[in-house]
Protein backbone atom coordinates (compact mmCIF):
# COMPACT_ATOMS: atom_id res chain seq x y z
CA UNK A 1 71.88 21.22 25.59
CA UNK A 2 71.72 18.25 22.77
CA UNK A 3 70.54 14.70 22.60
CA UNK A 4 72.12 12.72 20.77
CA UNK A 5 71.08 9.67 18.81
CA UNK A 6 70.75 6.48 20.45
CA UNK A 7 73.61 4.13 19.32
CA UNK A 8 74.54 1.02 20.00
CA UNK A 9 78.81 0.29 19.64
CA UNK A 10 79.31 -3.39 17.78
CA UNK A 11 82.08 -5.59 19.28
CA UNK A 12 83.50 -4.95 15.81
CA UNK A 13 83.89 -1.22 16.23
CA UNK A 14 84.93 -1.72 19.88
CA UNK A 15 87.75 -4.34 18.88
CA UNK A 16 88.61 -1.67 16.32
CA UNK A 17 88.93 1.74 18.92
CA UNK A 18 90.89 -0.36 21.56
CA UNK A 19 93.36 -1.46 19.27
CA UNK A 20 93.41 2.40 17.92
CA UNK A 21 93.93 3.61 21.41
CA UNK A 22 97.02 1.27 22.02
CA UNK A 23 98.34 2.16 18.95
CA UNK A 24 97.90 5.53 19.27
CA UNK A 25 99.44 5.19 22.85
CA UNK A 26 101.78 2.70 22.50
CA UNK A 27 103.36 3.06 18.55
CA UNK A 28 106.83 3.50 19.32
CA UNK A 29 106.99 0.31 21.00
CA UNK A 30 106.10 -1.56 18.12
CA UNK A 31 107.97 0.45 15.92
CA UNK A 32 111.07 0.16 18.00
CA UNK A 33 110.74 -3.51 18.36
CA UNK A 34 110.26 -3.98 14.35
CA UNK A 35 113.03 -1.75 14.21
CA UNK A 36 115.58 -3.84 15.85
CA UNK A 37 113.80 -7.04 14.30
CA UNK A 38 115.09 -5.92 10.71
CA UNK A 39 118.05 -4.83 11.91
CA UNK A 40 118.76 -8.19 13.16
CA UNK A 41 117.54 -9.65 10.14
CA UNK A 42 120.56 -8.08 8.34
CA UNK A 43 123.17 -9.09 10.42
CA UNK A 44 125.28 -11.34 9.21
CA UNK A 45 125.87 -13.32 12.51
CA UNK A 46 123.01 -14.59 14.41
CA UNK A 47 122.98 -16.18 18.11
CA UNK A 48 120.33 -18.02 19.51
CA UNK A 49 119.04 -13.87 21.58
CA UNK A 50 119.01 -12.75 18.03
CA UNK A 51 116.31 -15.43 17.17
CA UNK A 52 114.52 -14.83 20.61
CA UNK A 53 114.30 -11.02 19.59
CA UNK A 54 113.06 -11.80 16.11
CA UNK A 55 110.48 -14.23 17.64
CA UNK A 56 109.45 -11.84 20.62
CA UNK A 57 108.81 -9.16 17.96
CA UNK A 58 106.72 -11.35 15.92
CA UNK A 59 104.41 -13.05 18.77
CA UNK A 60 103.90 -10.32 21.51
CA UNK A 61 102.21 -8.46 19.18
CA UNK A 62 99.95 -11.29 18.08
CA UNK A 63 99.52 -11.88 21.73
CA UNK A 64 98.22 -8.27 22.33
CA UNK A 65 96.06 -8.93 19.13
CA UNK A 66 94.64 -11.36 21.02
CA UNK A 67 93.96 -10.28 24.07
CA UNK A 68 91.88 -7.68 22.79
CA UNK A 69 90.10 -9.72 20.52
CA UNK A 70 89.25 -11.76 23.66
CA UNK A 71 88.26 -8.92 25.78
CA UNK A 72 86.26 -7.59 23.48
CA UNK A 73 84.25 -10.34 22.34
CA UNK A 74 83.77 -11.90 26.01
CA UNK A 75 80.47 -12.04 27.20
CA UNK A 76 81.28 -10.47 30.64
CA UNK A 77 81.36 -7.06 28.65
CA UNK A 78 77.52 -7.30 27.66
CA UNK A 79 77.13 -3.45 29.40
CA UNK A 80 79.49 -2.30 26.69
CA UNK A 81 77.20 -3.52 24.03
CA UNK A 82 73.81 -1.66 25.51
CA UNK A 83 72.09 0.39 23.76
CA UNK A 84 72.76 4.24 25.01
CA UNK A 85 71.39 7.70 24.70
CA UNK A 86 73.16 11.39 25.84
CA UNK A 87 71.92 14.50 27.05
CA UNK A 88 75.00 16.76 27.10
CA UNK A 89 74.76 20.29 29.31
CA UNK A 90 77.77 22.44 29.41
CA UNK A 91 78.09 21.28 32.75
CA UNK A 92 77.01 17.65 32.83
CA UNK A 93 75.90 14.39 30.91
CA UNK A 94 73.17 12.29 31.69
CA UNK A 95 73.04 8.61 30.11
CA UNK A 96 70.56 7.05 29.13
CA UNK A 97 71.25 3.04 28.95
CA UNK A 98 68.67 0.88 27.92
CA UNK A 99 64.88 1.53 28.82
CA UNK A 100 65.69 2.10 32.75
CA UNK A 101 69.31 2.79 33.52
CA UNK A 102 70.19 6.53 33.89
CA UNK A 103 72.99 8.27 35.27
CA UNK A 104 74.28 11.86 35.67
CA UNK A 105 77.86 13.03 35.88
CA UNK A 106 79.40 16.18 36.11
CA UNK A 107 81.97 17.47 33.73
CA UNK A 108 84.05 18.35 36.44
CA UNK A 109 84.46 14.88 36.92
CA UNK A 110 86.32 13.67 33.93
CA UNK A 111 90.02 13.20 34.40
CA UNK A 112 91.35 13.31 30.48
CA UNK A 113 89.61 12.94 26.86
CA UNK A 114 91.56 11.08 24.19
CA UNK A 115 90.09 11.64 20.14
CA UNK A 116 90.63 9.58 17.39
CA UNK A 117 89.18 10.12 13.77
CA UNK A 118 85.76 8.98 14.31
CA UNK A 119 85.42 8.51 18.09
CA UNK A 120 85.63 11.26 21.45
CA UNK A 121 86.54 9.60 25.11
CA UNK A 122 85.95 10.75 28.10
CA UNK A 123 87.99 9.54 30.74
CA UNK A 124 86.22 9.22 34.74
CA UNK A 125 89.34 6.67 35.33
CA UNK A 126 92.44 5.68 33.94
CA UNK A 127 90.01 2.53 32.54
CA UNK A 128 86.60 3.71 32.35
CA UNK A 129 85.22 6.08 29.55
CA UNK A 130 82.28 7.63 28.31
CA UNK A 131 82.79 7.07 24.44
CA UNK A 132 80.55 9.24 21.86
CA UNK A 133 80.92 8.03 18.32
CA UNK A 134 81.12 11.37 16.08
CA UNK A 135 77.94 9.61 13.93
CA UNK A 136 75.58 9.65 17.13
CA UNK A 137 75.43 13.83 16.87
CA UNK A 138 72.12 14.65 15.25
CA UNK A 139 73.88 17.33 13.18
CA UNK A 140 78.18 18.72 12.49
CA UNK A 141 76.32 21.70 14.91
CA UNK A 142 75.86 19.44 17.42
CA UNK A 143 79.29 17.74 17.19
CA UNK A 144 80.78 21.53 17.33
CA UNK A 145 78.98 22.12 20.08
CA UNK A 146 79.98 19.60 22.18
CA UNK A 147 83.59 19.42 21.32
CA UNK A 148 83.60 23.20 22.03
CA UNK A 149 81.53 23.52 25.09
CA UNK A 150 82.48 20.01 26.52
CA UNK A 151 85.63 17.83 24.99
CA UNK A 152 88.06 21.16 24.50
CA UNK A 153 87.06 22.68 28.23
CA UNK A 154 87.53 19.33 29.80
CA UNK A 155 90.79 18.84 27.91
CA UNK A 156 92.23 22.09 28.75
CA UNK A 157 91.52 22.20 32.65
């Protein structure tokens, strides 16, 4: 068993992993739609679905930029912004949020965990996670332990 540190995720740092996690998800999109932008761009005859394209491929993006932004600064997400302790077993977590909000979940109960450099997920739904910054582990043990005993056994089933 380990506790880990009590943390409290910024909307900064949240902006920041939800944009990761669409990137990480969704890169070839974006890549193919840049792709074809500068390949229009080159072309030596241009139509008016050429200029759509090239305008699509600049604003969507800026759109999704946005819509994150908003969703994660919107003050209907206060619960995201809680302060929040872990107790991790090999076979369950208990949260701690706040000074009187506790809950227990089995491991069996996770569906999919996603990494990315600096951040684990664990996945109870296709839109709800239990997120565990790597700098909330008390010590690199810790971390080992859980990715080991709890992230790798739950991404493996």
């Amino acid at each position: 068993m380990i506790k880990t540190k009590k943390f409290q995720l910024t909307k900064k740092e949240y902006f920041s992993f939800i944009i990761r996690i669409l990137l990480k998800k969704r890169w070839w999109l974006f890549a193919f739609m840049w792709f074809l932008t500068i390949a229009i761009l080159f072309k030596d005859e241009k139509d008016s679905s050429d200029t759509f394209l090239i305008v699509f491929s600049i604003l969507y993006p800026l759109v999704i930029l946005f819509q994150y932004w908003r969703l994660a600064y919107s003050k209907e997400n206060k619960i995201i912004y809680k302060e929040r302790q872990y107790e991790i077993f090999s076979d369950r977590i208990i949260a701690y949020m706040g000074e009187i909000s506790e809950g227990t979940i089995d491991n069996q109960n996770f569906i999919k965990v996603f990494e990315l450099k600096d951040l684990y997920l664990l996945y109870i739904s296709k839109g709800q996670c239990f997120y565990f910054p790597k700098r909330i582990f008390e010590s690199h043990e810790d971390e080992n332990w859980f990715r080991n005993e709890v992230f790798l056994k739950i991404k493996n089933k």
